[in-house]
PDB file of N, CA and C in Angstrom:
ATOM      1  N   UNK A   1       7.652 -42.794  11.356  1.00  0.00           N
ATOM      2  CA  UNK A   1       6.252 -43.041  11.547  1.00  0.00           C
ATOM      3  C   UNK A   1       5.759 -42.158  12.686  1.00  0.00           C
ATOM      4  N   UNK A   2       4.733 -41.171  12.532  1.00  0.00           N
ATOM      5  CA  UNK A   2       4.271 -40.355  13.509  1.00  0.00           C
ATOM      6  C   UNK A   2       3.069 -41.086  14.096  1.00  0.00           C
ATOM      7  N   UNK A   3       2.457 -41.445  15.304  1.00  0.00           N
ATOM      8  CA  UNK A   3       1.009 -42.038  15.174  1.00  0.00           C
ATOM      9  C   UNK A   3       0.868 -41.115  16.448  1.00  0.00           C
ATOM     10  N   UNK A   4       1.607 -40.046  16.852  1.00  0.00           N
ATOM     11  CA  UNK A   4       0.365 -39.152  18.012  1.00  0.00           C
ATOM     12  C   UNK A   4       0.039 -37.828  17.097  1.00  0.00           C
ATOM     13  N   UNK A   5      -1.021 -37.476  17.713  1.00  0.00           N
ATOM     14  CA  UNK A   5      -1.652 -36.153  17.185  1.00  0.00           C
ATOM     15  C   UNK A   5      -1.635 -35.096  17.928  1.00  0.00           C
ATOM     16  N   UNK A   6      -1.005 -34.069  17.631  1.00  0.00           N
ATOM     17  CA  UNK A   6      -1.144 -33.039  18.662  1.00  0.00           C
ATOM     18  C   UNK A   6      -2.319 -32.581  19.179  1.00  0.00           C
ATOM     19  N   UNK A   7      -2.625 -32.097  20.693  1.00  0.00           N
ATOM     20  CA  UNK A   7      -3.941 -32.355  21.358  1.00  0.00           C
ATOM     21  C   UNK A   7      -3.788 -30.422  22.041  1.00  0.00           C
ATOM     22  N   UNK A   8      -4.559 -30.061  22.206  1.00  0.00           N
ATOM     23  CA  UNK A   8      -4.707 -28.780  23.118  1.00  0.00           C
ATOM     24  C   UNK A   8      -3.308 -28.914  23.899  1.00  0.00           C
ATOM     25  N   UNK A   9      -3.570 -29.799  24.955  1.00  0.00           N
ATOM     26  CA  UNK A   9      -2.420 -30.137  25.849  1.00  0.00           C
ATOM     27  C   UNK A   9      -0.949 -30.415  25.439  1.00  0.00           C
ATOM     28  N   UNK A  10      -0.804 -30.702  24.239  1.00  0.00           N
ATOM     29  CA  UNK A  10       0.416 -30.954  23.920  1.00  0.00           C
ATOM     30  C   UNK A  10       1.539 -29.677  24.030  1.00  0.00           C
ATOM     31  N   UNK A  11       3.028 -29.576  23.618  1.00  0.00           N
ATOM     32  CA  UNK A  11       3.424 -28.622  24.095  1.00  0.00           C
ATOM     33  C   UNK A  11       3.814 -28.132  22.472  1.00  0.00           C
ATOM     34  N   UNK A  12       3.399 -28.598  21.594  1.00  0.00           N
ATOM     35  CA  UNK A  12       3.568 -27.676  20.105  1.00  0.00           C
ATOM     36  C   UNK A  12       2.194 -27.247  19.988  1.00  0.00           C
ATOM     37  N   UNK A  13       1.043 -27.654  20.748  1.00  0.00           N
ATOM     38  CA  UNK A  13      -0.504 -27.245  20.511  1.00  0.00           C
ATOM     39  C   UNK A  13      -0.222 -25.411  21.118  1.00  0.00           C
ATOM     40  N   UNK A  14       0.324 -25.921  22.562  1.00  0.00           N
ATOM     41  CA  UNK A  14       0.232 -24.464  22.769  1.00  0.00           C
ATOM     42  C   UNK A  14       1.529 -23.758  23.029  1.00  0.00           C
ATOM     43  N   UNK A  15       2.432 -23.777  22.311  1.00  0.00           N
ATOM     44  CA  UNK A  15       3.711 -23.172  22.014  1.00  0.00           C
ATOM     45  C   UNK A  15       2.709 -22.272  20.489  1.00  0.00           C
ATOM     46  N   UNK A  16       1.771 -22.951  19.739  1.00  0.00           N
ATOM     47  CA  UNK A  16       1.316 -22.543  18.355  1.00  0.00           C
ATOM     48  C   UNK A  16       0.734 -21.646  19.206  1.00  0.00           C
ATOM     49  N   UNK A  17      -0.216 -21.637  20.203  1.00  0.00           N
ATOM     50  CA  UNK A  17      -1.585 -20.958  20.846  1.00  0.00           C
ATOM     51  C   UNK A  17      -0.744 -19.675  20.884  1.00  0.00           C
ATOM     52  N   UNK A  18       0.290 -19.921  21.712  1.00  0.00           N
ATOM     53  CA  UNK A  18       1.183 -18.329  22.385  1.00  0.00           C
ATOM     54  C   UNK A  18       1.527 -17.865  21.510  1.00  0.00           C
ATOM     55  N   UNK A  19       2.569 -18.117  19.976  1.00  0.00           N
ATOM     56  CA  UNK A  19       2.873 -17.825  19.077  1.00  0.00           C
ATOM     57  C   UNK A  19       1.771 -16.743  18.406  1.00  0.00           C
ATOM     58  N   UNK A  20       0.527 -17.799  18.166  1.00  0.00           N
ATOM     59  CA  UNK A  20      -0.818 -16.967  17.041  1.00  0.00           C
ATOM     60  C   UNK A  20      -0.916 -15.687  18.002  1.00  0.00           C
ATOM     61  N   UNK A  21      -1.153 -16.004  19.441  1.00  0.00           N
ATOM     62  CA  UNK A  21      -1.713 -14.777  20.393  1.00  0.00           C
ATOM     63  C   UNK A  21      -0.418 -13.751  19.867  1.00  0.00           C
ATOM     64  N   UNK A  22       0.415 -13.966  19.890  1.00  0.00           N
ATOM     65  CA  UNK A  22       2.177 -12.805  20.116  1.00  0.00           C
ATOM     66  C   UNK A  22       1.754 -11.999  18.592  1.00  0.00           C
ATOM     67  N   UNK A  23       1.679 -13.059  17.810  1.00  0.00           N
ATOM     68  CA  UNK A  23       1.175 -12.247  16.502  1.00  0.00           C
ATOM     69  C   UNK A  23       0.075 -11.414  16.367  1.00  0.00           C
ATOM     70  N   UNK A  24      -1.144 -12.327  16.577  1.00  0.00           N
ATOM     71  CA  UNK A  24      -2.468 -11.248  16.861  1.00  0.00           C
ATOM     72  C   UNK A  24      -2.421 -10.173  17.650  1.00  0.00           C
ATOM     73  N   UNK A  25      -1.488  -9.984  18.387  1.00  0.00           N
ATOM     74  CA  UNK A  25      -1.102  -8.545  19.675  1.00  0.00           C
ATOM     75  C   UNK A  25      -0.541  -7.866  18.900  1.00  0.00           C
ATOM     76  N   UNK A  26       0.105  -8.172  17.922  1.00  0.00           N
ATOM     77  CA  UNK A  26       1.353  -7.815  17.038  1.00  0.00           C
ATOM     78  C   UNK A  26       0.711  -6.353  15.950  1.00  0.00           C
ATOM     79  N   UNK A  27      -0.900  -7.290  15.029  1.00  0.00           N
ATOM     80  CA  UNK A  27      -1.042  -6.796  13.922  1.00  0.00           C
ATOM     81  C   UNK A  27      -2.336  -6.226  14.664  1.00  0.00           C
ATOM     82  N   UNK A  28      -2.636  -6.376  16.036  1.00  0.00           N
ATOM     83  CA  UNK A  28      -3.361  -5.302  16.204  1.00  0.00           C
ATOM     84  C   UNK A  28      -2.818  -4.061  17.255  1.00  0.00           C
ATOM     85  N   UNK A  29      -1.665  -3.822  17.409  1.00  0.00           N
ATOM     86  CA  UNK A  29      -0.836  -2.716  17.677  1.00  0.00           C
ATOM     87  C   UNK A  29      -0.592  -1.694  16.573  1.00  0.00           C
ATOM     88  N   UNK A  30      -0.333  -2.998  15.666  1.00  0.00           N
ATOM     89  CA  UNK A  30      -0.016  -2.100  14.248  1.00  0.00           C
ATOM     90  C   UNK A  30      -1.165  -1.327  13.382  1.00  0.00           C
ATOM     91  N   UNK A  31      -2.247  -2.040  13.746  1.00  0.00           N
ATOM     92  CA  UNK A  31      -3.515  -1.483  13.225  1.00  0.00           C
ATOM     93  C   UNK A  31      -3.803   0.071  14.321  1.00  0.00           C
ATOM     94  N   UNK A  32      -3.972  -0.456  14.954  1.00  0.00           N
ATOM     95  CA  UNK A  32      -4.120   0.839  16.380  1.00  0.00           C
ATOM     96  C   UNK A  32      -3.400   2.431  15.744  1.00  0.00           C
ATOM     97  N   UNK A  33      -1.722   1.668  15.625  1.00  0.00           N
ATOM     98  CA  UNK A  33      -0.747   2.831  15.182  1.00  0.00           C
ATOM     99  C   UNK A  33      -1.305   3.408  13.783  1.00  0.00           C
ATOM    100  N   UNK A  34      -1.206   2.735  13.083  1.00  0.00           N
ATOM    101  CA  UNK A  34      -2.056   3.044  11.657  1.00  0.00           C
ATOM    102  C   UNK A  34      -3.510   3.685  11.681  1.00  0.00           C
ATOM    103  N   UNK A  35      -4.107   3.090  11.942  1.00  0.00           N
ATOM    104  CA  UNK A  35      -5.620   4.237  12.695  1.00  0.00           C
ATOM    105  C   UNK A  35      -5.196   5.538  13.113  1.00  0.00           C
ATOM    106  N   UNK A  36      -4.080   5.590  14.131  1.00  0.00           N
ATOM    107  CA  UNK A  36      -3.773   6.375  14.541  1.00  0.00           C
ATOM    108  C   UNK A  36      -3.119   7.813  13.865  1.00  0.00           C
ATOM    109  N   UNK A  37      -2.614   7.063  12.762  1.00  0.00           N
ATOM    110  CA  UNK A  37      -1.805   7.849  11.934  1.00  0.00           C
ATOM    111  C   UNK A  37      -2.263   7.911  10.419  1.00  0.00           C
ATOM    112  N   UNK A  38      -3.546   7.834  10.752  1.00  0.00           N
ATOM    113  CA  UNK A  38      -3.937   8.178   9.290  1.00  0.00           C
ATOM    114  C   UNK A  38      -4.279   7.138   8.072  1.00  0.00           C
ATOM    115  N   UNK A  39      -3.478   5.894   8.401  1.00  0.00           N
ATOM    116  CA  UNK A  39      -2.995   5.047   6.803  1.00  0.00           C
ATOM    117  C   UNK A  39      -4.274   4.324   6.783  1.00  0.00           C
ATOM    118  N   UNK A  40      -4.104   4.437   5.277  1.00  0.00           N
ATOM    119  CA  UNK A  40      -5.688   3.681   4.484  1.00  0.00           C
ATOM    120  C   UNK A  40      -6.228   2.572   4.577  1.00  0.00           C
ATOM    121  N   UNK A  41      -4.948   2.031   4.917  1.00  0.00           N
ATOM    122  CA  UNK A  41      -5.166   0.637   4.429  1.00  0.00           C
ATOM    123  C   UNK A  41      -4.616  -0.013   5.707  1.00  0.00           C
ATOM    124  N   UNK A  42      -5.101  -1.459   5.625  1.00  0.00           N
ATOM    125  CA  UNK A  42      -4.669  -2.249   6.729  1.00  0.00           C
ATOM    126  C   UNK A  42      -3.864  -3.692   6.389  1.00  0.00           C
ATOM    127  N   UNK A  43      -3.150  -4.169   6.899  1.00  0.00           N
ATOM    128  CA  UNK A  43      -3.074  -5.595   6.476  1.00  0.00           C
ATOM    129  C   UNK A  43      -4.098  -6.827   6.471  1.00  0.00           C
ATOM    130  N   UNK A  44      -4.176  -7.868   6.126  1.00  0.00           N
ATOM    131  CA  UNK A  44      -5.628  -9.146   6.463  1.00  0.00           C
ATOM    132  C   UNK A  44      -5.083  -9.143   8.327  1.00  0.00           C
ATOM    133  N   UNK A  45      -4.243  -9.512   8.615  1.00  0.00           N
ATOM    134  CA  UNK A  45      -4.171  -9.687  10.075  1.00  0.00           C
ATOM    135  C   UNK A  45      -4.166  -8.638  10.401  1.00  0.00           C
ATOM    136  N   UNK A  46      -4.191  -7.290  10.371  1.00  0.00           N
ATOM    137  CA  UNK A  46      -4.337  -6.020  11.004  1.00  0.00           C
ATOM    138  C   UNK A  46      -6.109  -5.806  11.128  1.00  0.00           C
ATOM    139  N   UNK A  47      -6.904  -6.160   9.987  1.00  0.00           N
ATOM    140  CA  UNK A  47      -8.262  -5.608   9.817  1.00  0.00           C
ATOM    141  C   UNK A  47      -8.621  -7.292  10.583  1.00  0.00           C
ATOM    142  N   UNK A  48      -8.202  -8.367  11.013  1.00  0.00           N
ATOM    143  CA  UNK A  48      -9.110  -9.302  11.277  1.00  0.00           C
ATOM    144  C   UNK A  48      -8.749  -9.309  12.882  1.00  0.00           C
ATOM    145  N   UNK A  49      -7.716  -8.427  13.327  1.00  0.00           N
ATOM    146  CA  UNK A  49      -7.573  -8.375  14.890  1.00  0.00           C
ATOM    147  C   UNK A  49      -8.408  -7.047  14.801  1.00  0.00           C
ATOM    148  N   UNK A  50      -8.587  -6.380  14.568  1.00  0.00           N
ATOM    149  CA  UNK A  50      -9.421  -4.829  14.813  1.00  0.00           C
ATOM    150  C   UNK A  50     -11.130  -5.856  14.809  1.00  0.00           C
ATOM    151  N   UNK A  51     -11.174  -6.743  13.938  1.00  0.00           N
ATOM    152  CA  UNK A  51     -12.867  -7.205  13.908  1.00  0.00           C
ATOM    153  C   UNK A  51     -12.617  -8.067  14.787  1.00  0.00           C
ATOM    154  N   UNK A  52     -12.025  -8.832  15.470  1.00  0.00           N
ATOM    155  CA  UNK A  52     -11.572  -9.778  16.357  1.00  0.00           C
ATOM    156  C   UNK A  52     -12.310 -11.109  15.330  1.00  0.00           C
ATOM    157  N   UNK A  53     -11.652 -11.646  14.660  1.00  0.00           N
ATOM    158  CA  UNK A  53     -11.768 -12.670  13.551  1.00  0.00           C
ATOM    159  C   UNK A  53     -10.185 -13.494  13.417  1.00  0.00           C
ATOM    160  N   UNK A  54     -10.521 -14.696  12.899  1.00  0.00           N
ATOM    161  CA  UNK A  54      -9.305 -15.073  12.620  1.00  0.00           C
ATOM    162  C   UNK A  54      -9.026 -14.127  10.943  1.00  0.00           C
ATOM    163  N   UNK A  55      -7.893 -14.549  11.146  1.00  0.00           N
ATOM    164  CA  UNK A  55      -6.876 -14.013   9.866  1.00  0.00           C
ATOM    165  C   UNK A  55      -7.716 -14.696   8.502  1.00  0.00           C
ATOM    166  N   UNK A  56      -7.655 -16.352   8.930  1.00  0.00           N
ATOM    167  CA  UNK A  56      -7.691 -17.439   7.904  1.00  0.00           C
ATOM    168  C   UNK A  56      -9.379 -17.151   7.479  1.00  0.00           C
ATOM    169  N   UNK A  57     -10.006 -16.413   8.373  1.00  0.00           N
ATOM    170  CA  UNK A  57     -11.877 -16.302   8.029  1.00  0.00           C
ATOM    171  C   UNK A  57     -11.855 -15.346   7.058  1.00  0.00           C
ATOM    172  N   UNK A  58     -11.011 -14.138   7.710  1.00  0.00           N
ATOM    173  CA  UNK A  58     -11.161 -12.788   6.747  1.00  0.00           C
ATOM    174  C   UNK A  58     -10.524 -13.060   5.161  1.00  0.00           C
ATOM    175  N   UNK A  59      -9.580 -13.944   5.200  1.00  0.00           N
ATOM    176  CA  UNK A  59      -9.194 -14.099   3.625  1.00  0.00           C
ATOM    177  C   UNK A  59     -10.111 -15.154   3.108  1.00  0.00           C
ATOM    178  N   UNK A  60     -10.472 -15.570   3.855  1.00  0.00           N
ATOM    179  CA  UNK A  60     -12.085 -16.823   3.150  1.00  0.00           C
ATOM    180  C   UNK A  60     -13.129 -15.759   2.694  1.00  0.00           C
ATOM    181  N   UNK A  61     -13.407 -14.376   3.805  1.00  0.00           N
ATOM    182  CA  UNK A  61     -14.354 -14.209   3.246  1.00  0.00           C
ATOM    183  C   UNK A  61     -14.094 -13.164   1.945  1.00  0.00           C
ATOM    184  N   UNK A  62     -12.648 -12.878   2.136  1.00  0.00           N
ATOM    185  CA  UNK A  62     -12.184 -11.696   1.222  1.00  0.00           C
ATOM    186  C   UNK A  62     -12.247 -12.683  -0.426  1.00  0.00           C
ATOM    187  N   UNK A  63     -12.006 -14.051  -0.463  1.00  0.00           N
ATOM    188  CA  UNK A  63     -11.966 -15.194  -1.563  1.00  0.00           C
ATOM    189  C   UNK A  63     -12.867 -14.957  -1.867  1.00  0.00           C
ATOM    190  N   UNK A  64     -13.992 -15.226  -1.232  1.00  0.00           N
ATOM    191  CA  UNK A  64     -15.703 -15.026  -1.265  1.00  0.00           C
ATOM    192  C   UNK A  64     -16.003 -14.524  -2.279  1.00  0.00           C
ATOM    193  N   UNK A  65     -15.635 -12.877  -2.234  1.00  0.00           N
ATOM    194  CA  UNK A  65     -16.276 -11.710  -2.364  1.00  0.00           C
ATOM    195  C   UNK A  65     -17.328 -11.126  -1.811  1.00  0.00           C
ATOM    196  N   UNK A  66     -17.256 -11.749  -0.262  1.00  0.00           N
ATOM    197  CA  UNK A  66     -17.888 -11.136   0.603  1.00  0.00           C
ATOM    198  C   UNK A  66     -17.545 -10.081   1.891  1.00  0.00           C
ATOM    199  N   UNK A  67     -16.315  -9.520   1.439  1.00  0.00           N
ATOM    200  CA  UNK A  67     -15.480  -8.590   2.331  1.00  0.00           C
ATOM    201  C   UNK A  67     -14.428  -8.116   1.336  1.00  0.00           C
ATOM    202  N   UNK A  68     -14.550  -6.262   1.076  1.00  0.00           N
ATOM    203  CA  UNK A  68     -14.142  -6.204   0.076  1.00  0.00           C
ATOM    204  C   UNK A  68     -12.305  -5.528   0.431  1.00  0.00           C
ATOM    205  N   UNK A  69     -11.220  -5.844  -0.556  1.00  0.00           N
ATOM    206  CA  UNK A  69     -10.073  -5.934  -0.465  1.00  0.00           C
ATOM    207  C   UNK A  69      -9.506  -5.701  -1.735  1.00  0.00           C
ATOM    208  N   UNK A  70      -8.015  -4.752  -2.212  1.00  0.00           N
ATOM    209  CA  UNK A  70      -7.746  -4.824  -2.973  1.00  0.00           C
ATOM    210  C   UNK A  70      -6.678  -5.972  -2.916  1.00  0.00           C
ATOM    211  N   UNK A  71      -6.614  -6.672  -4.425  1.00  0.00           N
ATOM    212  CA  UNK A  71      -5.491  -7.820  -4.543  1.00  0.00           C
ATOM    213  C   UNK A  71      -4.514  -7.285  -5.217  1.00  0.00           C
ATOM    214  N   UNK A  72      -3.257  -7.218  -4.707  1.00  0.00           N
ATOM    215  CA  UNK A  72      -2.386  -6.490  -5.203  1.00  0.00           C
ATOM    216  C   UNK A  72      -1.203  -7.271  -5.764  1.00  0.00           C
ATOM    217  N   UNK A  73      -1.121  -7.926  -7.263  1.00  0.00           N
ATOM    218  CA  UNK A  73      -0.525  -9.016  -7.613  1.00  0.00           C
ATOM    219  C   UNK A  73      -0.375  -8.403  -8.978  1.00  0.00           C
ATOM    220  N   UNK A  74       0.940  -9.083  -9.705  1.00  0.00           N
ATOM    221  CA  UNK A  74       1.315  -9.181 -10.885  1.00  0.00           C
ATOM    222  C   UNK A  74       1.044 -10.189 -11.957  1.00  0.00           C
ATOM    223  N   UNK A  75       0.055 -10.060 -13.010  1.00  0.00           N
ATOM    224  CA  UNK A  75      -0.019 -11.240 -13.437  1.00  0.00           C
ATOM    225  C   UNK A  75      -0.166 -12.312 -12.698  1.00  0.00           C
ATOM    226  N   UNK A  76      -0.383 -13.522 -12.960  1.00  0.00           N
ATOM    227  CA  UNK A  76      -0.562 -14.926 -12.070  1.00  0.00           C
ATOM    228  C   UNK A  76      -0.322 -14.675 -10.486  1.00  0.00           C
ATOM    229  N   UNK A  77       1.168 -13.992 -10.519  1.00  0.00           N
ATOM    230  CA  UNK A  77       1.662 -15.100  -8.885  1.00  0.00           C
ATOM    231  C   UNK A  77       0.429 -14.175  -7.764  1.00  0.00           C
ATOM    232  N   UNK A  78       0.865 -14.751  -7.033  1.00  0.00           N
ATOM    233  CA  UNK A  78       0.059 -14.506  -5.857  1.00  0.00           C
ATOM    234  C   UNK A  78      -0.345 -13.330  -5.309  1.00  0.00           C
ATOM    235  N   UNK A  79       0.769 -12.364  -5.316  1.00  0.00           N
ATOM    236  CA  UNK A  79       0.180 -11.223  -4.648  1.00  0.00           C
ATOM    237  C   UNK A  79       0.037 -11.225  -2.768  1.00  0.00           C
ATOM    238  N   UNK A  80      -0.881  -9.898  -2.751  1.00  0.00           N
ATOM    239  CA  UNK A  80      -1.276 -10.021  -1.156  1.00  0.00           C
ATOM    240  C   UNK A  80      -2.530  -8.977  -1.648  1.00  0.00           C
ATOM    241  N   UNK A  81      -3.305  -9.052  -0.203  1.00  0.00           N
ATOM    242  CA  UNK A  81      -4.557  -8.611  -0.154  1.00  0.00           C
ATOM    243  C   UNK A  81      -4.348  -7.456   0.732  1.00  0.00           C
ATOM    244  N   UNK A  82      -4.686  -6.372   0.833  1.00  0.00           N
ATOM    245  CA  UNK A  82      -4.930  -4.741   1.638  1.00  0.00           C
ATOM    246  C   UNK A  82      -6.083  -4.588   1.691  1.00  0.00           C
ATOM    247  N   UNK A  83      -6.524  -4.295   2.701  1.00  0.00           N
ATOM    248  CA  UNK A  83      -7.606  -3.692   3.479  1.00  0.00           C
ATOM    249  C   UNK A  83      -8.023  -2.159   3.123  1.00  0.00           C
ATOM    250  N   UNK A  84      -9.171  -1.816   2.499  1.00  0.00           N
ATOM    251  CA  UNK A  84      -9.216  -0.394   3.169  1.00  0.00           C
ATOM    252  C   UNK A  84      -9.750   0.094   4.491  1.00  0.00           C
ATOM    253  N   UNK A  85      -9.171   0.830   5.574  1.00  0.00           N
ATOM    254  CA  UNK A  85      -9.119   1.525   6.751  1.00  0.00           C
ATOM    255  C   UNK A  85     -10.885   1.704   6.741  1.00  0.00           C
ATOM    256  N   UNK A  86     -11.368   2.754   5.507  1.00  0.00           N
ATOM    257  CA  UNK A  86     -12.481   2.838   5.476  1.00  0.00           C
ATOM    258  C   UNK A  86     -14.024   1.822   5.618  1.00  0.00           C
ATOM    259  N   UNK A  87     -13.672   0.478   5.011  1.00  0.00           N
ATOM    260  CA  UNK A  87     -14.556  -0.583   4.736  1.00  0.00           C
ATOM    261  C   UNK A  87     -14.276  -1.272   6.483  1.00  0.00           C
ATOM    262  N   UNK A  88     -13.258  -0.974   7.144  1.00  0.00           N
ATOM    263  CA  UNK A  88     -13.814  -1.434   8.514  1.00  0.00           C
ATOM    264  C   UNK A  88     -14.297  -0.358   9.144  1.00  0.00           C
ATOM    265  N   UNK A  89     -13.893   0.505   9.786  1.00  0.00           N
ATOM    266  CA  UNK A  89     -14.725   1.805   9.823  1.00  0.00           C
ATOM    267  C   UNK A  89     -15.747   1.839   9.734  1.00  0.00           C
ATOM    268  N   UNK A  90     -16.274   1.300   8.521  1.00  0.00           N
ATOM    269  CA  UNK A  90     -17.809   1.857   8.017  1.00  0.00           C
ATOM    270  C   UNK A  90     -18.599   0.162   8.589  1.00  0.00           C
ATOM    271  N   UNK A  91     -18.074  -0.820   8.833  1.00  0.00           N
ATOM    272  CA  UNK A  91     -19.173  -1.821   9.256  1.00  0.00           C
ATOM    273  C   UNK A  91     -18.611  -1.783  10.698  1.00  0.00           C
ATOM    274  N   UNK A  92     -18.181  -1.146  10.989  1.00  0.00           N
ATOM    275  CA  UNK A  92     -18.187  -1.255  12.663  1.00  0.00           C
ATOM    276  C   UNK A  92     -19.733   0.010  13.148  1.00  0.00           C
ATOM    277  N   UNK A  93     -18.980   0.759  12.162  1.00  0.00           N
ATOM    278  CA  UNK A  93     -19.663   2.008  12.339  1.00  0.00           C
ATOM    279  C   UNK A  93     -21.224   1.565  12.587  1.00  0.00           C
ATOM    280  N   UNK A  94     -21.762   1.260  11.373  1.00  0.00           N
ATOM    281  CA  UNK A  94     -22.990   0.731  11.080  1.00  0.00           C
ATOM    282  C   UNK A  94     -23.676  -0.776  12.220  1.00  0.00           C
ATOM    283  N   UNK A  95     -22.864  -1.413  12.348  1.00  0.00           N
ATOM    284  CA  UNK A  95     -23.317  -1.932  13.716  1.00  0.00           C
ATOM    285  C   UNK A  95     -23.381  -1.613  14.693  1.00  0.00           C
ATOM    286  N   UNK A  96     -22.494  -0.728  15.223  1.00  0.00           N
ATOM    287  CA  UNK A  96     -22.556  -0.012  16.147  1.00  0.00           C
ATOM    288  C   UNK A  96     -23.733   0.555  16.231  1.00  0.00           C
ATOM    289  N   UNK A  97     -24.430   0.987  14.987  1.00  0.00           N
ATOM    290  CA  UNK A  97     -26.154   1.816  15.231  1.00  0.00           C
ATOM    291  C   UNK A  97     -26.804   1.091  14.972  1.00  0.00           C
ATOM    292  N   UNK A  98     -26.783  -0.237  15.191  1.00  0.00           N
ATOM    293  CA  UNK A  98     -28.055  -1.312  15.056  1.00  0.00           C
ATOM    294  C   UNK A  98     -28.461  -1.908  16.449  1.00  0.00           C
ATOM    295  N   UNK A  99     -29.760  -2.098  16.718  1.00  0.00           N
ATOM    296  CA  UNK A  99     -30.293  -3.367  17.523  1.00  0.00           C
ATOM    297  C   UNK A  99     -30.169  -4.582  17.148  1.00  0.00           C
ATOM    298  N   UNK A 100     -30.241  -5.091  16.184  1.00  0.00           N
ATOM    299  CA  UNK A 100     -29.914  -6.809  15.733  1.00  0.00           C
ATOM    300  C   UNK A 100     -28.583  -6.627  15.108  1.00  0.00           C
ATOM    301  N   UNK A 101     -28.525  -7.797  14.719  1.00  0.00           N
ATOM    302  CA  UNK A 101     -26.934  -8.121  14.086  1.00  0.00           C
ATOM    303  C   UNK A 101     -27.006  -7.600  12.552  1.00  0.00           C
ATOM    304  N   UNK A 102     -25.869  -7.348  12.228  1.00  0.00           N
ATOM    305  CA  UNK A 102     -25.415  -6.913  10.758  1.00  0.00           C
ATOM    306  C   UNK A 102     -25.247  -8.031   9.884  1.00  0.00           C
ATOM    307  N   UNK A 103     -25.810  -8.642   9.082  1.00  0.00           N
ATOM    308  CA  UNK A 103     -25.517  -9.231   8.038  1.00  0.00           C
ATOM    309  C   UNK A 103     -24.451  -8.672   7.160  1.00  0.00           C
ATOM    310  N   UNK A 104     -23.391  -9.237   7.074  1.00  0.00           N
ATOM    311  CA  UNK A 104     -22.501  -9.250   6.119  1.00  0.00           C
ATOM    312  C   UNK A 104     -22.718  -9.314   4.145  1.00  0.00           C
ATOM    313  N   UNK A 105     -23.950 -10.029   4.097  1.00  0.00           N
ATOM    314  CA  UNK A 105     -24.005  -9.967   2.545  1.00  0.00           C
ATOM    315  C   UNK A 105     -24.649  -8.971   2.549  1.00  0.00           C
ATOM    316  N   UNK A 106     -25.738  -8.285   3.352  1.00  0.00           N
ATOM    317  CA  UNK A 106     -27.017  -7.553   3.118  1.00  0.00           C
ATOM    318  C   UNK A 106     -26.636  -6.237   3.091  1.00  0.00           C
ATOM    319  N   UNK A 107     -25.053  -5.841   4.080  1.00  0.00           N
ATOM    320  CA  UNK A 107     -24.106  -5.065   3.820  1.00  0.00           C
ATOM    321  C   UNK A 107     -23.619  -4.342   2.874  1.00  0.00           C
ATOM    322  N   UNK A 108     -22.696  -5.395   2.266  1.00  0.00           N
ATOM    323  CA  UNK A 108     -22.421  -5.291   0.886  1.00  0.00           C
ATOM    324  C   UNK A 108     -23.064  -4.816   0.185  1.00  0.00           C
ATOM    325  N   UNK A 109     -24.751  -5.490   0.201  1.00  0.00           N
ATOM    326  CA  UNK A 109     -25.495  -5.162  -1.225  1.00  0.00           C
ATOM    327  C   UNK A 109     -26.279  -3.593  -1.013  1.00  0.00           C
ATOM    328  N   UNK A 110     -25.863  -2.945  -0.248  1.00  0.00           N
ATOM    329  CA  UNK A 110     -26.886  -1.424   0.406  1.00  0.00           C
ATOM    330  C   UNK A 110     -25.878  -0.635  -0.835  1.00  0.00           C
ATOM    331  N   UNK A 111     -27.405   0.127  -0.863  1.00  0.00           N
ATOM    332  CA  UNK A 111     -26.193   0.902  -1.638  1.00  0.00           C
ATOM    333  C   UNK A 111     -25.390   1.965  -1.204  1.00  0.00           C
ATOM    334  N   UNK A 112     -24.612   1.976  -1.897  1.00  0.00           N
ATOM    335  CA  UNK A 112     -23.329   2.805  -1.071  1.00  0.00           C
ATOM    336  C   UNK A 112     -22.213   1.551  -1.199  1.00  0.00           C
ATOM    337  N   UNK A 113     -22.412   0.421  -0.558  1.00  0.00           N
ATOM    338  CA  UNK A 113     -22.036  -0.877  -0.280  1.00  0.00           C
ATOM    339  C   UNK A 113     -20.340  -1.106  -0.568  1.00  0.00           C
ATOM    340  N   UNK A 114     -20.438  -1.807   0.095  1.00  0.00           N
ATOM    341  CA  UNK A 114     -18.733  -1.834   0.437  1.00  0.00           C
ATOM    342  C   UNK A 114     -17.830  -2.577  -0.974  1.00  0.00           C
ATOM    343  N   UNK A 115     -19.054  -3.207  -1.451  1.00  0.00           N
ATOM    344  CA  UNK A 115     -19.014  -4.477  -2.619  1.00  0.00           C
ATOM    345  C   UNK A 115     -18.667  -3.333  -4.065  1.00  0.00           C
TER     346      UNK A 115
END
């Protein structure tokens, strides 16, 4: 019978905290190196530490079809999702030359659009 809940304070709350951080340092080193070296593509945790996002948002919004990704799967099973290098690139890019914020759907739908 379990009846406590793990709390911020607890020591599996933030044994998880240090863990996610070790990883997120992890897949954005690897993104860095990869930028660095050319490659197209990124992993979901490589392109959601470069946007500073969780992992779990970017594959919500990649589910969406509001952040675009190839799914790279056989028939049914599962697969994994790749990033192209370019589609972050290009909405960093593009915010970067704005005064207000970037809408994410309104994005997509420009043409040219990432969608």
């Amino acid at each position: 019978m379990q009846s406590q809940s793990t709390t911020a304070t607890s020591p599996t709350a933030v044994g998880g905290k240090q863990t996610r951080e070790l990883m997120r340092s992890a897949a954005l080193r690897s993104a860095i190196e990869k930028r660095a070296s050319g490659v197209p593509t990124y992993t979901v945790p490589e392109a959601a530490a470069l946007l500073s996002i969780s992992q779990e948002y970017l594959y919500r919004l990649i589910q969406a079809d509001m952040f675009p990704a190839v799914h790279m799967r056989i028939g049914r099973n599962q697969g994994r999702y790749i990033v192209p290098a370019k589609v972050v690139e290009d909405l960093l890019n593009d915010a970067a030359q704005r005064v207000d914020s970037l809408d994410l759907a309104a994005w997509n739908e420009r043409p040219g659009g990432a969608a």
